[in-house]
N, C-alpha and C. Protein backbone atom coordinates (compact mmCIF):
# COMPACT_ATOMS: atom_id res chain seq x y z
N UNK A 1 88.42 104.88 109.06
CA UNK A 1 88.36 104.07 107.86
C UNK A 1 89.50 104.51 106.93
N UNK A 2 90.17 103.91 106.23
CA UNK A 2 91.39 104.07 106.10
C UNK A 2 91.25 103.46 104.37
N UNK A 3 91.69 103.72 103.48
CA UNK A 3 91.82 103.04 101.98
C UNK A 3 92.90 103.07 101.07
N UNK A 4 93.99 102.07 100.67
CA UNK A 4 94.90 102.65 100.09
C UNK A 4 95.11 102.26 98.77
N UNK A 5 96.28 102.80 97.71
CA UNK A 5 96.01 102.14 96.42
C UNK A 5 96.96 103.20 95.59
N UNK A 6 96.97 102.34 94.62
CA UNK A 6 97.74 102.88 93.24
C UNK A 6 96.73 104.16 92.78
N UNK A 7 97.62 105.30 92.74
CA UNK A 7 96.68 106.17 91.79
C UNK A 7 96.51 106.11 90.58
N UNK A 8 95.53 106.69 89.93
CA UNK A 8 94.95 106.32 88.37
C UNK A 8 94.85 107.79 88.47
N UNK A 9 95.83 109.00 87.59
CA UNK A 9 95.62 109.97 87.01
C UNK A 9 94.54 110.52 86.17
N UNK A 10 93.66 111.60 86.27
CA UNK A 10 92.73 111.69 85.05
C UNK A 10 93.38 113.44 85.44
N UNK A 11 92.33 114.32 84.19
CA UNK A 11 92.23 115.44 84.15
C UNK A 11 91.32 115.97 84.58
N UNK A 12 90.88 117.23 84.60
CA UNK A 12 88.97 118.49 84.90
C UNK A 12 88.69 117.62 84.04
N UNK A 13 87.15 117.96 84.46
CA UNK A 13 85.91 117.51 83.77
C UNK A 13 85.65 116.33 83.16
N UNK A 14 85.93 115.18 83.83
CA UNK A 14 86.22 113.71 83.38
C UNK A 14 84.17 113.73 83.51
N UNK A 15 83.64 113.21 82.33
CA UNK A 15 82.30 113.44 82.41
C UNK A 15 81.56 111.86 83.02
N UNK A 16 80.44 111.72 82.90
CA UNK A 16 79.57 110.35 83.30
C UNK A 16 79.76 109.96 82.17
N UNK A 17 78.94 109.77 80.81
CA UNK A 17 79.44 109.42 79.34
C UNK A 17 80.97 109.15 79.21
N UNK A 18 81.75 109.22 79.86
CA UNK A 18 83.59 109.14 79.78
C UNK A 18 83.63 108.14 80.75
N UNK A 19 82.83 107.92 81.85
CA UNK A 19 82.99 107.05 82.53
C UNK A 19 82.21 105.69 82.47
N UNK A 20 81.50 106.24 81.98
CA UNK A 20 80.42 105.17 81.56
C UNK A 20 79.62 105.28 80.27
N UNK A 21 79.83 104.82 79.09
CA UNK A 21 79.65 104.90 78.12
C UNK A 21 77.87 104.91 78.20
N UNK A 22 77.23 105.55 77.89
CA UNK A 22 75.64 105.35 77.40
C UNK A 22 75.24 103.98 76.97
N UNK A 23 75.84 103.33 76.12
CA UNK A 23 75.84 102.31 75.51
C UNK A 23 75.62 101.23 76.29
N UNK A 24 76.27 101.60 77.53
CA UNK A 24 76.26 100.46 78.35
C UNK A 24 74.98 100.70 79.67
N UNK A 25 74.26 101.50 79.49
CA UNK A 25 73.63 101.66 80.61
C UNK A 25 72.15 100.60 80.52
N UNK A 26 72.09 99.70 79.64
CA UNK A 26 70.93 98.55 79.64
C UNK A 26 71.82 97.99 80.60
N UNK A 27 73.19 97.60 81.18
CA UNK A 27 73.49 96.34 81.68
C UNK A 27 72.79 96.85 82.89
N UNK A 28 72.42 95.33 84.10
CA UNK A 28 71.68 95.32 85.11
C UNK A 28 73.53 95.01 86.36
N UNK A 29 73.91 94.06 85.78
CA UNK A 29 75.07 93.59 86.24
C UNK A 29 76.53 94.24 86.99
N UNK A 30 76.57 94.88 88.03
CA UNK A 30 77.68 95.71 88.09
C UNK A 30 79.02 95.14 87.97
N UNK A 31 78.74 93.98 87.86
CA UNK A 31 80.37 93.22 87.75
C UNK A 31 80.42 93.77 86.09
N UNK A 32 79.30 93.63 85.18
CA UNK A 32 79.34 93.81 83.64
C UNK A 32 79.60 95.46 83.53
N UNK A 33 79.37 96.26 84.28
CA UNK A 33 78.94 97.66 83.88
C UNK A 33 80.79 98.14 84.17
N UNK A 34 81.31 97.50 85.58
CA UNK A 34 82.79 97.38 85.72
C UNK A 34 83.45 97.22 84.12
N UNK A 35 83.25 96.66 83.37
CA UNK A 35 84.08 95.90 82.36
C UNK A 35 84.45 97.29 81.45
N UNK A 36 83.41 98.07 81.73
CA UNK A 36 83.75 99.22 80.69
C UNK A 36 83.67 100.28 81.43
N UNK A 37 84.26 100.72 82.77
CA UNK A 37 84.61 101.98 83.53
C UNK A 37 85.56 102.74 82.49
N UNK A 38 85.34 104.05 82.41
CA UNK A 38 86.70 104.83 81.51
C UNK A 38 87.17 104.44 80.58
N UNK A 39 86.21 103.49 79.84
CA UNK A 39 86.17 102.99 78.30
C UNK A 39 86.61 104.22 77.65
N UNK A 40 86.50 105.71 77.57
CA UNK A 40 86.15 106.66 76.29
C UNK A 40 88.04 106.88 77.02
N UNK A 41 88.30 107.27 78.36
CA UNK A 41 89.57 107.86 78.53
C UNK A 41 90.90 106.70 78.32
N UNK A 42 90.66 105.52 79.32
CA UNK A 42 91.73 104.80 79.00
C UNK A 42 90.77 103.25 79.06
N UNK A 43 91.13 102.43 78.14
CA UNK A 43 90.33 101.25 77.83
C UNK A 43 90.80 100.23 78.98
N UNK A 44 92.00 100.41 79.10
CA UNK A 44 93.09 99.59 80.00
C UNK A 44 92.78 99.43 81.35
N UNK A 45 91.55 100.28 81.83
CA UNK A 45 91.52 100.88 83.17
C UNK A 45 90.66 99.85 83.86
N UNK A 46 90.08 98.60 83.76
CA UNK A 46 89.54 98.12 84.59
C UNK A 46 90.73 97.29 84.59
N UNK A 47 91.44 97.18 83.91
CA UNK A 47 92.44 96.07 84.49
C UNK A 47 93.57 96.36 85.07
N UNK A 48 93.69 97.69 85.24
CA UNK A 48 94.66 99.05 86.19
C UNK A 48 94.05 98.46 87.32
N UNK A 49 92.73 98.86 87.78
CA UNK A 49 92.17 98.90 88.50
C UNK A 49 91.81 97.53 89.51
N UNK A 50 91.82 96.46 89.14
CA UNK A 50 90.96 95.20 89.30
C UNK A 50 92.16 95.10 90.45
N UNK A 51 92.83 95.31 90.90
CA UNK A 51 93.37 95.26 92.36
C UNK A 51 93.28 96.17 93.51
N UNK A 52 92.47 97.24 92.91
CA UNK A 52 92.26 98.29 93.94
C UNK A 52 93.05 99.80 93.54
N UNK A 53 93.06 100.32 93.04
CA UNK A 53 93.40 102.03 92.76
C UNK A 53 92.60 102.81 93.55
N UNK A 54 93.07 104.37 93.90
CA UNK A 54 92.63 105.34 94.09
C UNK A 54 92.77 106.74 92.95
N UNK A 55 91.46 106.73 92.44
CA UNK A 55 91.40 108.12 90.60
C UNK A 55 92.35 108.95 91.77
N UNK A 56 92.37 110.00 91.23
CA UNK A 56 92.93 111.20 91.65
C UNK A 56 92.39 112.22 90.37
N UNK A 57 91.81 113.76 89.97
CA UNK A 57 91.69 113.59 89.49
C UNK A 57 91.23 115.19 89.68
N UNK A 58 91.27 116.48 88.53
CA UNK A 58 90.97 117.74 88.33
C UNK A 58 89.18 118.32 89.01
N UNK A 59 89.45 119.43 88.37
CA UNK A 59 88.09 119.66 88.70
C UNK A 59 86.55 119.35 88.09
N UNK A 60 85.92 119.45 88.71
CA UNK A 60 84.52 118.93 88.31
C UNK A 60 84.25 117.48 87.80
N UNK A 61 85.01 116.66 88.78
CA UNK A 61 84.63 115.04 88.42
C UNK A 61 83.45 114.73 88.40
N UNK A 62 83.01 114.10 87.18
CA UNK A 62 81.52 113.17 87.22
C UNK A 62 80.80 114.22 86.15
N UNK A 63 80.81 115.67 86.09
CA UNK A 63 79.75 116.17 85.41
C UNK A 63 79.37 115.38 84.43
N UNK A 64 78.29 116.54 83.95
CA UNK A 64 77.42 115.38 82.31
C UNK A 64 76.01 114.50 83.43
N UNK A 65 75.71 113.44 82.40
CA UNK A 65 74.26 113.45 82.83
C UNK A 65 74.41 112.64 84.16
N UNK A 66 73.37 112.79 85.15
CA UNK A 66 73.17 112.30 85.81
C UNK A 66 72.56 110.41 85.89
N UNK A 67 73.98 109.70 85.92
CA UNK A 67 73.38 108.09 86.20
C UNK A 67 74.45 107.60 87.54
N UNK A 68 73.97 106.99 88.30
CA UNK A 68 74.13 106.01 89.30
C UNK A 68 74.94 105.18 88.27
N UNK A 69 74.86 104.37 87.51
CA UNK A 69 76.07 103.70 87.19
C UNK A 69 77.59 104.04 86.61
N UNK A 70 77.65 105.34 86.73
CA UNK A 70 79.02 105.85 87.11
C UNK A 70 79.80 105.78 88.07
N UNK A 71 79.34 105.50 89.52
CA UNK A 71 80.08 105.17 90.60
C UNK A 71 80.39 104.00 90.93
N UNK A 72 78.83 103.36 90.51
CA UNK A 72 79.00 101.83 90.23
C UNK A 72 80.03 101.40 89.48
N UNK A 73 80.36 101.56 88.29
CA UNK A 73 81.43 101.50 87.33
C UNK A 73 82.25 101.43 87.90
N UNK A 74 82.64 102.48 88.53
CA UNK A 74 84.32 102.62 89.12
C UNK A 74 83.94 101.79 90.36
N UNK A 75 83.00 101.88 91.49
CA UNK A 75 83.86 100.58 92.81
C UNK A 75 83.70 99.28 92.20
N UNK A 76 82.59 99.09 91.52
CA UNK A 76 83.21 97.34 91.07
C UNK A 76 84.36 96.84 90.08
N UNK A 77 84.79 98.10 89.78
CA UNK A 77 86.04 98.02 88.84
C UNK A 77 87.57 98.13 89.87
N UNK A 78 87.12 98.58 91.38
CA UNK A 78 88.30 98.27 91.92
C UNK A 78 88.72 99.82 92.68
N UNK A 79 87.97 100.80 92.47
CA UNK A 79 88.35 101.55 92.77
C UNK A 79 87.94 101.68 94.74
N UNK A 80 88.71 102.60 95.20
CA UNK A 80 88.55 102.16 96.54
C UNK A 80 88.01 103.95 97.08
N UNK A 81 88.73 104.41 96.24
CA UNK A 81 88.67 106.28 96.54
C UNK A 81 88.88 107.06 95.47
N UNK A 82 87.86 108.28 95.25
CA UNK A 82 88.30 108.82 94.25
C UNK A 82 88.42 110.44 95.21
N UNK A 83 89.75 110.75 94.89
CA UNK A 83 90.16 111.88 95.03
C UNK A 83 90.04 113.30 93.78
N UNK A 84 89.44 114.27 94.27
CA UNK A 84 89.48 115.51 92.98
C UNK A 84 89.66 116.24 93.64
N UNK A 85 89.73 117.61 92.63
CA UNK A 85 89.51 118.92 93.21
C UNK A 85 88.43 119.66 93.56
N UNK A 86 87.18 118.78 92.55
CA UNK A 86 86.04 119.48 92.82
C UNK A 86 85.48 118.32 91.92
N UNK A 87 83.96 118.31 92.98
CA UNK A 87 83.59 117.37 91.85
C UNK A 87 81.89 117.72 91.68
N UNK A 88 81.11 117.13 90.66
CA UNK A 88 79.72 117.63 90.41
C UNK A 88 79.01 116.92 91.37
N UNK A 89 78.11 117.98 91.83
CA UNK A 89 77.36 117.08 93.27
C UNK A 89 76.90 116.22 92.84
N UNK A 90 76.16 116.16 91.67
CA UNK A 90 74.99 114.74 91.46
C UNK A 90 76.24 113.14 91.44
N UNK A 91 77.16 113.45 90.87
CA UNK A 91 78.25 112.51 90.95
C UNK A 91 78.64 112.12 92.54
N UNK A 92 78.82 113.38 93.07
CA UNK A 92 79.47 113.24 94.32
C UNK A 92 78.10 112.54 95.14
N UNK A 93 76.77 112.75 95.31
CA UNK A 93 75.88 112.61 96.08
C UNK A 93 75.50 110.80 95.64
N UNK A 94 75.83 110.61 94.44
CA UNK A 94 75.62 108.86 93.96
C UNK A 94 76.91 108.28 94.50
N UNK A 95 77.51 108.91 94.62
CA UNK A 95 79.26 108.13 95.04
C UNK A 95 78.87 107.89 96.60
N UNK A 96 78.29 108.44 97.24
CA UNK A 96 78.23 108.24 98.84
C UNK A 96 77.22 107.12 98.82
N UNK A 97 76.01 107.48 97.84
CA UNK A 97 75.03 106.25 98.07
C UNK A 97 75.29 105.00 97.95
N UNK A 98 76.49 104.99 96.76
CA UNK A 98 76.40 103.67 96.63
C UNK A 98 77.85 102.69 97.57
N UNK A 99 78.46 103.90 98.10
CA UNK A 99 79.50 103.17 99.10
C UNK A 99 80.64 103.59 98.89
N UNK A 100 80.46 104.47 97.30
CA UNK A 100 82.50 104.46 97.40
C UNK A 100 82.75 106.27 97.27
N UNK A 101 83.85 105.84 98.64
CA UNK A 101 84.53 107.26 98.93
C UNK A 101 85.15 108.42 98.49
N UNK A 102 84.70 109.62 98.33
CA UNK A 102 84.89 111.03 97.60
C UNK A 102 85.19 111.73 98.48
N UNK A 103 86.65 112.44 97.92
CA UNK A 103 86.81 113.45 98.85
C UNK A 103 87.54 114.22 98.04
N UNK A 104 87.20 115.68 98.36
CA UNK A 104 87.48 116.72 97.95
C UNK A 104 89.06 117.27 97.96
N UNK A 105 89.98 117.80 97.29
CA UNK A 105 91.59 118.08 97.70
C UNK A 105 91.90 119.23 96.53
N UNK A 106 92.01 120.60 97.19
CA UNK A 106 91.62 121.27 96.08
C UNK A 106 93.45 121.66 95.33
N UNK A 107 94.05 120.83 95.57
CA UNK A 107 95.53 120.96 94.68
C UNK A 107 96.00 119.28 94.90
N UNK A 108 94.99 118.59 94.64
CA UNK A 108 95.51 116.95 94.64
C UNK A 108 96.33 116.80 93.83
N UNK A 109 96.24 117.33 92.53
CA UNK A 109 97.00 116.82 91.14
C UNK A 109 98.06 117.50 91.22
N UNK A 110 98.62 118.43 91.98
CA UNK A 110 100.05 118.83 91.67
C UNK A 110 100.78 118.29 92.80
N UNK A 111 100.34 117.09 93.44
CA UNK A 111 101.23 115.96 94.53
C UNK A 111 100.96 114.80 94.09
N UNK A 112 100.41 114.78 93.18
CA UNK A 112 99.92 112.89 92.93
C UNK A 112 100.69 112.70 91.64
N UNK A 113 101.35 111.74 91.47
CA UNK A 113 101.68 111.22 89.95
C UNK A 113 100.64 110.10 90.00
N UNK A 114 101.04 109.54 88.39
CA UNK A 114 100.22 108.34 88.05
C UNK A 114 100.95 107.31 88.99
N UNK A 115 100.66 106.08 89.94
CA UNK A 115 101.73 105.37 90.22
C UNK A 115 101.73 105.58 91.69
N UNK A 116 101.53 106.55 92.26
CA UNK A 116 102.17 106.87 93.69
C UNK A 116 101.40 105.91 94.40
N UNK A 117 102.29 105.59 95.47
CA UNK A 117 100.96 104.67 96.81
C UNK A 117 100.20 105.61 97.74
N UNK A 118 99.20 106.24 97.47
CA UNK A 118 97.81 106.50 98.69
C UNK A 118 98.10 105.99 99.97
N UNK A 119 97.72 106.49 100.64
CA UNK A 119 96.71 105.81 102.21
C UNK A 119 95.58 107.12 102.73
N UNK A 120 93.82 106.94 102.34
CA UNK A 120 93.49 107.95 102.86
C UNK A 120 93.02 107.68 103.55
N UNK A 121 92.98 108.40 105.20
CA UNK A 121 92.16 108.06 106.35
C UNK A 121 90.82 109.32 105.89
N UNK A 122 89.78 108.36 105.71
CA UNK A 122 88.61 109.43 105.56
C UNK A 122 87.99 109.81 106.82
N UNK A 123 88.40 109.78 108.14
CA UNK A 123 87.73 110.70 109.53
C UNK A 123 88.91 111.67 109.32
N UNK A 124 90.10 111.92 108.92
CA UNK A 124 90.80 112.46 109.12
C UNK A 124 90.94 113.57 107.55
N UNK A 125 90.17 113.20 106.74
CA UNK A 125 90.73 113.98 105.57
C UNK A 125 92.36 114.10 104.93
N UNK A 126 92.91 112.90 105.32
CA UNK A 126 94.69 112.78 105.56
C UNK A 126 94.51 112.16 104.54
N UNK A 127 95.10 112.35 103.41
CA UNK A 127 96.25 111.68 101.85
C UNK A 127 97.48 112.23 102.32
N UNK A 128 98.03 110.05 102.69
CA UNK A 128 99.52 110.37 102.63
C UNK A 128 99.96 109.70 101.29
N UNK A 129 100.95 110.53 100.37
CA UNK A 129 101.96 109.86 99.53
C UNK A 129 102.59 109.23 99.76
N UNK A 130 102.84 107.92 100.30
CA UNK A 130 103.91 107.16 100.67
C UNK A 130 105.16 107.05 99.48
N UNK A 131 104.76 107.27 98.18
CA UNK A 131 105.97 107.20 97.30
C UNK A 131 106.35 108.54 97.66
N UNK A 132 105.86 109.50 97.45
CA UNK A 132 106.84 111.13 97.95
C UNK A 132 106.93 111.75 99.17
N UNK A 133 106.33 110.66 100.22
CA UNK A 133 106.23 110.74 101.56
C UNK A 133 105.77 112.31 101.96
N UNK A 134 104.96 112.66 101.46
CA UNK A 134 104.36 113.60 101.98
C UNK A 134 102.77 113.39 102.60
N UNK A 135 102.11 114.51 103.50
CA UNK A 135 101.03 114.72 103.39
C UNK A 135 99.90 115.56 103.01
N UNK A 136 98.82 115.21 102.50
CA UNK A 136 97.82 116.42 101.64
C UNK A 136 96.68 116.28 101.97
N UNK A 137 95.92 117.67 102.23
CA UNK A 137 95.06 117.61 102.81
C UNK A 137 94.06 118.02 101.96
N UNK A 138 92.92 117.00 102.61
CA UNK A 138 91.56 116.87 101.84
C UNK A 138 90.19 117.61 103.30
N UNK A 139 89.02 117.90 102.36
CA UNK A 139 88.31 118.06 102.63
C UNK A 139 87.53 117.23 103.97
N UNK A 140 87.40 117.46 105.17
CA UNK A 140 86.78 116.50 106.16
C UNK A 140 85.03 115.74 105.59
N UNK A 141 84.96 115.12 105.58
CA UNK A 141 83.78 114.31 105.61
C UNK A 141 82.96 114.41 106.41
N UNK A 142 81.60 114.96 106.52
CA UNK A 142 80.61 114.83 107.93
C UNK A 142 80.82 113.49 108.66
N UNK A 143 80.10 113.57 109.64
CA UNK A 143 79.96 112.38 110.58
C UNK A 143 79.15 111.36 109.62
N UNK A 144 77.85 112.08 109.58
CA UNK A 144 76.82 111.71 108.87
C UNK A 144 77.31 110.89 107.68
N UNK A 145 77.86 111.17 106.70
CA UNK A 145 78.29 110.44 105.59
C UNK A 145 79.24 109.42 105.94
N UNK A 146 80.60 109.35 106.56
CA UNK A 146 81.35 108.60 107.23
C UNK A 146 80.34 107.33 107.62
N UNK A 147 79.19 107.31 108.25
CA UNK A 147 78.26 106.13 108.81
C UNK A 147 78.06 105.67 107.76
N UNK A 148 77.59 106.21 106.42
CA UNK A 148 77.15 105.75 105.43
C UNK A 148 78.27 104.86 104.35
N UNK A 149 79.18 105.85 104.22
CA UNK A 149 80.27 104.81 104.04
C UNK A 149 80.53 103.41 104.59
N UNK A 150 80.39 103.75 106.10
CA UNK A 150 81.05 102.80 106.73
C UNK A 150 79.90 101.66 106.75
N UNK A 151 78.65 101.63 106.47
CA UNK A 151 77.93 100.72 106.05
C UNK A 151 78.03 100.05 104.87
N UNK A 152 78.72 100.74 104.25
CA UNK A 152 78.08 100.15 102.50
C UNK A 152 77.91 101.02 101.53
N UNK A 153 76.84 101.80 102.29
CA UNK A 153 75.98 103.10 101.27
C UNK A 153 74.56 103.11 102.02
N UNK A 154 74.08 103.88 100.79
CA UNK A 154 72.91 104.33 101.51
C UNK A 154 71.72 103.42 102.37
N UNK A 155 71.46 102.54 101.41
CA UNK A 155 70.21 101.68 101.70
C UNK A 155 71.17 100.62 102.58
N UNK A 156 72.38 100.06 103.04
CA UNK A 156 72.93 99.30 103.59
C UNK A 156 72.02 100.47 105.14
N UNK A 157 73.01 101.69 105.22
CA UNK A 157 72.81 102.45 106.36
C UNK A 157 71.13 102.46 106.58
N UNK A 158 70.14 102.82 105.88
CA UNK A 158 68.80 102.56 106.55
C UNK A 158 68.31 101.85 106.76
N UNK A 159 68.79 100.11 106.07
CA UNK A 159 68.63 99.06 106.63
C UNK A 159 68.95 98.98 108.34
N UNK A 160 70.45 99.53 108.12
CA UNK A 160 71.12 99.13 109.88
C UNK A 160 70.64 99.93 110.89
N UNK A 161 69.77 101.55 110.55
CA UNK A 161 69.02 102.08 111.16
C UNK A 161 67.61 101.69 111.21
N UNK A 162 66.81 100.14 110.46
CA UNK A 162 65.88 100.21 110.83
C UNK A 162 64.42 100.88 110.04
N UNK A 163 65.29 101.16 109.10
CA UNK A 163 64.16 101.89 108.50
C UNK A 163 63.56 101.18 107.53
N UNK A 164 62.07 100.65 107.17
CA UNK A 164 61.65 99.78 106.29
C UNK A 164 61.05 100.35 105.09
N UNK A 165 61.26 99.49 103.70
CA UNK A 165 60.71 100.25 102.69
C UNK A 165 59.16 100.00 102.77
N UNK A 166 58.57 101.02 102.37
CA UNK A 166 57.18 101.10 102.25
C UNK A 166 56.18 100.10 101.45
């Protein structure tokens, strides 16, 4: 599975509240909850985004409180992959559920500018820079999660395994 895209620069500790404003967490709508991804960092960013980007992005992405519409935010806003150095599990563990791809790169930000073109193969843990033509290596992905991705997310994957809600 393969994802490519404009990077969107952030810094450490980009929080859930930074990504998703509180304010907005009545919306039901993820196309609506998109409209205000990274409202607090850059306002501009769903419309960076609305063709497909890959964040790139310091350590401890996502901390702060724990909501599911932080990941939401960013894939219906366009995002395809978010690359960090480290990121907060509860962030990282909603990012797999809901379909969009995290992977770990523990010196991403001193090869990525804002701007560069991506291609990450996630069986391979491979970020190539095609603008600085290099390659950087990320964290491998279980098998296990890779399926889940490659469904959708979570409840896509226990649907396709069969599994019924109670």
């Amino acid at each position: 599975m393969k994802v490519s895209g404009k990077a969107v620069v952030f810094g450490d500790n980009v929080n859930t509240d930074v990504i998703i404003p509180s304010k907005y967490l009545t919306l039901l709508d993820p196309v609506q909850i998109a409209q205000h991804a990274m409202e607090g960092l850059d306002p501009s960013f769903p419309e960076k985004a609305k063709n497909g980007v890959i964040i790139v992005a310091g350590r401890n992405f996502g901390c702060g409180s724990s909501r599911e519409q932080a990941p939401i935010a960013l894939k219906y806003a366009g995002v395809r992959c978010v690359l960090a150095e480290s990121f907060a599990r509860i962030f990282y563990r909603n990012a797999i559920n809901i379909g969009l791809p995290v992977l770990e790169s523990p010196h991403i930000r001193s090869e990525v500018d804002e701007g560069d073109v991506l291609t990450v193969t996630l069986e391979e843990g491979k970020v190539e820079n095609e603008t600085k033509g290099c390659v950087i290596a990320a964290l491998k992905l279980p098998r296990f999660i890779l399926e889940i991705l490659e469904d959708g997310g979570l409840i896509e994957h226990l649907k396709k395994k069969g599994v019924k809600a109670p």
